[in-house]
Protein backbone atom coordinates (compact mmCIF):
# COMPACT_ATOMS: atom_id res chain seq x y z
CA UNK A 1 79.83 139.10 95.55
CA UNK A 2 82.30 138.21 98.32
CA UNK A 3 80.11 135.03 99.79
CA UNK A 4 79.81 133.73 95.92
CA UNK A 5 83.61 134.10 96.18
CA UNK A 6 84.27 132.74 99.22
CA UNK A 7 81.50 129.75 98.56
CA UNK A 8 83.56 129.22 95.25
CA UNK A 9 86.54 128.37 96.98
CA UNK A 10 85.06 126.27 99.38
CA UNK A 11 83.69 124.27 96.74
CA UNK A 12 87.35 123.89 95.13
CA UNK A 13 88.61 122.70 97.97
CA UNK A 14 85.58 120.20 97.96
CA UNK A 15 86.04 119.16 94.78
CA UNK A 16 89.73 119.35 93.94
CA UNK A 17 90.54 118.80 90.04
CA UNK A 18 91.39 115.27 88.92
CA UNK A 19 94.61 114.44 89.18
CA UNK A 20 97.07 112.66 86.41
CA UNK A 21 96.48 109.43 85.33
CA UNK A 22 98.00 106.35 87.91
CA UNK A 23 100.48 104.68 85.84
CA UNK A 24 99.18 101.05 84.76
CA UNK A 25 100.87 97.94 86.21
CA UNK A 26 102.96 97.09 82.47
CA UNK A 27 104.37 100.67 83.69
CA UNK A 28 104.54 100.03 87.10
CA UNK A 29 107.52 103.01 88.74
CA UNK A 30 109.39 99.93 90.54
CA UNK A 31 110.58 98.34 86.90
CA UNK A 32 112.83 101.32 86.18
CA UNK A 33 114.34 100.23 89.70
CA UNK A 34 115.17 96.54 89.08
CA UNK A 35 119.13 97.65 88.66
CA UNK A 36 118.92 98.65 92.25
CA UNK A 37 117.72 95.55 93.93
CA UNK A 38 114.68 95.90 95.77
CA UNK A 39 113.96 97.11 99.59
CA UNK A 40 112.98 94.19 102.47
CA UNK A 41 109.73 93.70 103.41
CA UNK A 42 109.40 95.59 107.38
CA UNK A 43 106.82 96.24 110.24
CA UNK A 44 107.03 99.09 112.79
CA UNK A 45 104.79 99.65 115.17
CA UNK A 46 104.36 103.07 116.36
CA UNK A 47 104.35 103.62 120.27
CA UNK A 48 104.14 107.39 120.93
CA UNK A 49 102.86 110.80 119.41
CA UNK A 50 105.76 112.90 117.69
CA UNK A 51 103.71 115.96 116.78
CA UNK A 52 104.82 116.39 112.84
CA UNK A 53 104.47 114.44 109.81
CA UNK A 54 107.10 112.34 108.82
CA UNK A 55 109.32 113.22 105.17
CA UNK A 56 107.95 110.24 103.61
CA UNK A 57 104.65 110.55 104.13
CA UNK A 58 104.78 114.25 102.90
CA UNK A 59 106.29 112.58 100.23
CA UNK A 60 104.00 109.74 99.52
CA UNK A 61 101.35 112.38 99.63
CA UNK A 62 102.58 114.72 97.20
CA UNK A 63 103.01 111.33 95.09
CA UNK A 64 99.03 110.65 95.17
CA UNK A 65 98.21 113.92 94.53
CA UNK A 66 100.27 113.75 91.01
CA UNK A 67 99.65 110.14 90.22
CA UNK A 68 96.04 109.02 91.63
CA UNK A 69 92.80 110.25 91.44
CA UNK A 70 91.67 111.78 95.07
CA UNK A 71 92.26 114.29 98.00
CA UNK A 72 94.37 113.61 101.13
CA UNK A 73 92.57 113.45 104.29
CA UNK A 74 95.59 114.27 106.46
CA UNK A 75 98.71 112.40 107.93
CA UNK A 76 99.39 113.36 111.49
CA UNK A 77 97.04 113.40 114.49
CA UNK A 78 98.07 111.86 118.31
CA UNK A 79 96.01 108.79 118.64
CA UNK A 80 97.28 106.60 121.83
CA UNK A 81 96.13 103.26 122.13
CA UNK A 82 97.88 102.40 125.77
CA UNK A 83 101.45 103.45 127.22
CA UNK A 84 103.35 102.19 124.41
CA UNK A 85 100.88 102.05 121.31
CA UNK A 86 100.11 104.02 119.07
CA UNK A 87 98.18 104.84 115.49
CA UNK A 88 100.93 104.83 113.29
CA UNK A 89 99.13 108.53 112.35
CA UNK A 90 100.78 109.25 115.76
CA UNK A 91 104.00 109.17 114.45
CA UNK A 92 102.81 110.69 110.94
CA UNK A 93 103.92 107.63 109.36
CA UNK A 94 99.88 106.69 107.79
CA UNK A 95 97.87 108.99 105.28
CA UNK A 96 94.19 108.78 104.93
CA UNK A 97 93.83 108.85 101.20
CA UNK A 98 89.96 109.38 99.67
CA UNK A 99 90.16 108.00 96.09
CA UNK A 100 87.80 109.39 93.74
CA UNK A 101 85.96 106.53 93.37
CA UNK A 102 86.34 102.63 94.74
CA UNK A 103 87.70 101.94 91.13
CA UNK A 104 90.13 104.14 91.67
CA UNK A 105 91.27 102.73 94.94
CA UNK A 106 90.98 99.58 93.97
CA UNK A 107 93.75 100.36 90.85
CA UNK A 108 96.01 102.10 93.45
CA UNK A 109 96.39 99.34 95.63
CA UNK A 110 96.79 96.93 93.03
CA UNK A 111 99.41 98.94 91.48
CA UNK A 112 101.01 99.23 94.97
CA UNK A 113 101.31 95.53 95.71
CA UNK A 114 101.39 94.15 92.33
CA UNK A 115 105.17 92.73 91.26
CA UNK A 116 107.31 94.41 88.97
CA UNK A 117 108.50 92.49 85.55
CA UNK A 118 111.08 90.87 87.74
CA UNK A 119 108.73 88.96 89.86
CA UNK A 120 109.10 90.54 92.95
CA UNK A 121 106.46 90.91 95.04
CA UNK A 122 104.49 93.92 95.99
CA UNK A 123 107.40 95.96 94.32
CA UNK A 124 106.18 99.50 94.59
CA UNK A 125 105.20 99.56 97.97
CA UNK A 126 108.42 97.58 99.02
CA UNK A 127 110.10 100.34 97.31
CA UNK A 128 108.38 103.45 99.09
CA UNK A 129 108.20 101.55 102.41
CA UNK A 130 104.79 101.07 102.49
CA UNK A 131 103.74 98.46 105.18
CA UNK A 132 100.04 98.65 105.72
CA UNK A 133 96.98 99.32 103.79
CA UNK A 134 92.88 99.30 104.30
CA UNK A 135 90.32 99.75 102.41
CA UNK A 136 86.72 98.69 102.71
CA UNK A 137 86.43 96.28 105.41
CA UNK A 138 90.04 94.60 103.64
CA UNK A 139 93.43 95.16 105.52
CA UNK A 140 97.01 94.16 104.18
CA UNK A 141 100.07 93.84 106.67
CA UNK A 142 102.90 93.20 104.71
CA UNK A 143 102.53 89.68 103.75
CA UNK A 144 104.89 88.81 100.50
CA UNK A 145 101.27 87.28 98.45
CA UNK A 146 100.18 90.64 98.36
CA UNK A 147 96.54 89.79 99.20
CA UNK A 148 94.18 91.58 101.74
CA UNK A 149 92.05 89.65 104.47
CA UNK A 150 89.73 90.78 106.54
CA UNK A 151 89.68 93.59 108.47
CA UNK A 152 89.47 92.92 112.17
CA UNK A 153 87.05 95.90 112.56
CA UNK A 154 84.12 94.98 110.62
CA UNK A 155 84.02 91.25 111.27
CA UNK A 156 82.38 89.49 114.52
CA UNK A 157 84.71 86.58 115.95
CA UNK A 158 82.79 84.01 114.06
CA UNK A 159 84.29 85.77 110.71
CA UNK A 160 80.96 87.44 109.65
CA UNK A 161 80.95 91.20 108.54
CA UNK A 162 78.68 93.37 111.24
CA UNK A 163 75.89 95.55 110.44
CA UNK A 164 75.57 99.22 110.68
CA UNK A 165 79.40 99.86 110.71
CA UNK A 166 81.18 103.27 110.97
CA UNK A 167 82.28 104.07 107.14
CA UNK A 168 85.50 105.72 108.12
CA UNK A 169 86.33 103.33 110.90
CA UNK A 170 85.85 100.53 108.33
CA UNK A 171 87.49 102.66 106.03
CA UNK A 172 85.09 102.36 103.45
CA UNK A 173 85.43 105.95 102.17
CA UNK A 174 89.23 106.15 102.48
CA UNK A 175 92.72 104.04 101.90
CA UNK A 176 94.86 104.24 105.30
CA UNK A 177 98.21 103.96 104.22
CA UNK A 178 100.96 103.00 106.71
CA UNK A 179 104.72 103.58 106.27
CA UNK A 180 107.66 101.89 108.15
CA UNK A 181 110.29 103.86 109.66
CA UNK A 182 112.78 103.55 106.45
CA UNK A 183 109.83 104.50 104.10
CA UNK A 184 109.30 107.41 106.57
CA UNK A 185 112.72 109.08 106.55
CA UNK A 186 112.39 108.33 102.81
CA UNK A 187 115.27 105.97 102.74
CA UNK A 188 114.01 103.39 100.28
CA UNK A 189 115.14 102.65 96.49
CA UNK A 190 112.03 105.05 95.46
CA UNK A 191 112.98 108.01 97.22
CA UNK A 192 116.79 107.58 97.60
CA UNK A 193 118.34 106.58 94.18
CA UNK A 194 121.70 106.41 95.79
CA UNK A 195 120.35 102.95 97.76
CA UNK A 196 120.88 100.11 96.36
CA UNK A 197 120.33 96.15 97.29
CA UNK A 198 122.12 92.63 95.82
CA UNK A 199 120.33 91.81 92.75
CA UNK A 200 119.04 88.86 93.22
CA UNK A 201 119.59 85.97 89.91
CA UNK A 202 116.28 85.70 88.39
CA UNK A 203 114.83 82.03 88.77
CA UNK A 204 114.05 79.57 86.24
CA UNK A 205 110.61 78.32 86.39
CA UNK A 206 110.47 74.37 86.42
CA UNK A 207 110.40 72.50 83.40
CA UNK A 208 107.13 70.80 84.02
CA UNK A 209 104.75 71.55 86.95
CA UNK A 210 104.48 69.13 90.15
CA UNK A 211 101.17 67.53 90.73
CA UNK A 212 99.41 68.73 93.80
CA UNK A 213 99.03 66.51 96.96
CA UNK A 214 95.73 64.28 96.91
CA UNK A 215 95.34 64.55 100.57
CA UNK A 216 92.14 66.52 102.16
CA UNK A 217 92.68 70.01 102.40
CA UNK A 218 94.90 71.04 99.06
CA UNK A 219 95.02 73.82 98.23
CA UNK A 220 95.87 75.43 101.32
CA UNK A 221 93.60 78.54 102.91
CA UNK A 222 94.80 81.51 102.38
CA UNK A 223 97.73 82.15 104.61
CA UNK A 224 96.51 85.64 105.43
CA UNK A 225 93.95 84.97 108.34
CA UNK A 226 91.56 87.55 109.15
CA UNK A 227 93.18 89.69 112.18
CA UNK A 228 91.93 90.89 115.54
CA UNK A 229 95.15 92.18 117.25
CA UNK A 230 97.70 94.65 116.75
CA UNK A 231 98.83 96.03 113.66
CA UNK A 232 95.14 95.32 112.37
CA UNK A 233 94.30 98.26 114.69
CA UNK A 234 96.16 100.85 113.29
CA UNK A 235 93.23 103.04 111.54
């Protein structure tokens, strides 16, 4: 009686109940914020192991576990890279996030780095001071489009995706999650309501639409090239 018990918690831990539904991106969390202005885009690098997770990643993970659908693989662990750089798990500023499904992934990170009614970009994770994500071979490092390129780890040098590769160093079974230092001491709009920013006026779209240049290479390539150095690293 006491192994069925035992191998029935085990298996709840396994399989850990769904959790709420993720809010859609008409109800996006950052357009109840627009009042407060909205939080700069910002990179930090981690250099060193601190030992402890970080306020806002506790935070962000207590988030997930109410909003999306999935189990937290952990925050902290010391992962050194050289002298001075780190895994930004090192300074429990990253959470390894195993969505349900790749649907569900795929909603949270649109969700996280869609823009709110406003129009500004990748609201929500601007707001919790997210800086990083990867999923599946796909990385994002802050840029303001919002779209992922490739991640460094999974492509050769000539751009084409390897064979045979490591699912949770390509973080095909997981979302890393990176926070910068505000979003880690939880002083952003989302987790401080007492912050505020300048509103910014909204701007009127142009009455007509200019026609693109008819020289060779319009439109231009996506400005987010695939990376091979530093952040791209920090898995």
């Amino acid at each position: 009686m006491g192994y069925i018990s035992c191998l029935a918690a085990a298996c709840a831990l396994i399989a850990a109940p769904a959790a709420l539904a993720l809010p859609s991106l008409v109800h996006n969390p950052a357009n109840a914020m627009l009042a407060r202005g909205i939080d700069p885009m910002q990179y930090d690098d981690a250099t060193h192991c601190t030992g402890k997770d970080t306020p806002g990643a506790l935070a962000l993970q207590s988030w997930l576990e109410g909003n999306a659908s999935g189990v937290s693989w952990g925050i902290y662990r010391c992962e050194m890279w050289g002298k001075h750089s780190a895994s930004l798990h090192a300074e429990g500023r990253a959470i390894d996030w195993h969505p349900s499904s790749s649907a569900a992934a795929h909603a949270l990170i649109a969700l996280l780095l869609s823009p709110d009614r406003a129009g500004n970009p990748v609201a929500l994770a601007r707001r919790m001071g997210i800086q990083g994500l990867i999923y599946d071979c796909h990385a994002w490092w802050g840029s303001p489009d919002g779209q992922l390129g490739d991640y460094s780890y999974c492509y050769d040098k000539h751009g084409k995706r390897k064979h045979n590769l490591d699912p949770t160093q390509a973080h095909m079974n997981h979302v890393h999650i990176e926070l910068n230092k505000r979003g880690a001491a939880k002083k952003t709009t989302f987790w401080d309501r007492s912050l505020t920013y300048p509103v910014a006026e909204p701007v009127a779209p142009p009455a007509t639409q200019p026609e693109p240049p008819s020289q060779p290479g319009w439109p231009p390539a996506n400005t987010l090239a695939p990376c091979s150095t530093p952040p791209c690293a920090n898995g």
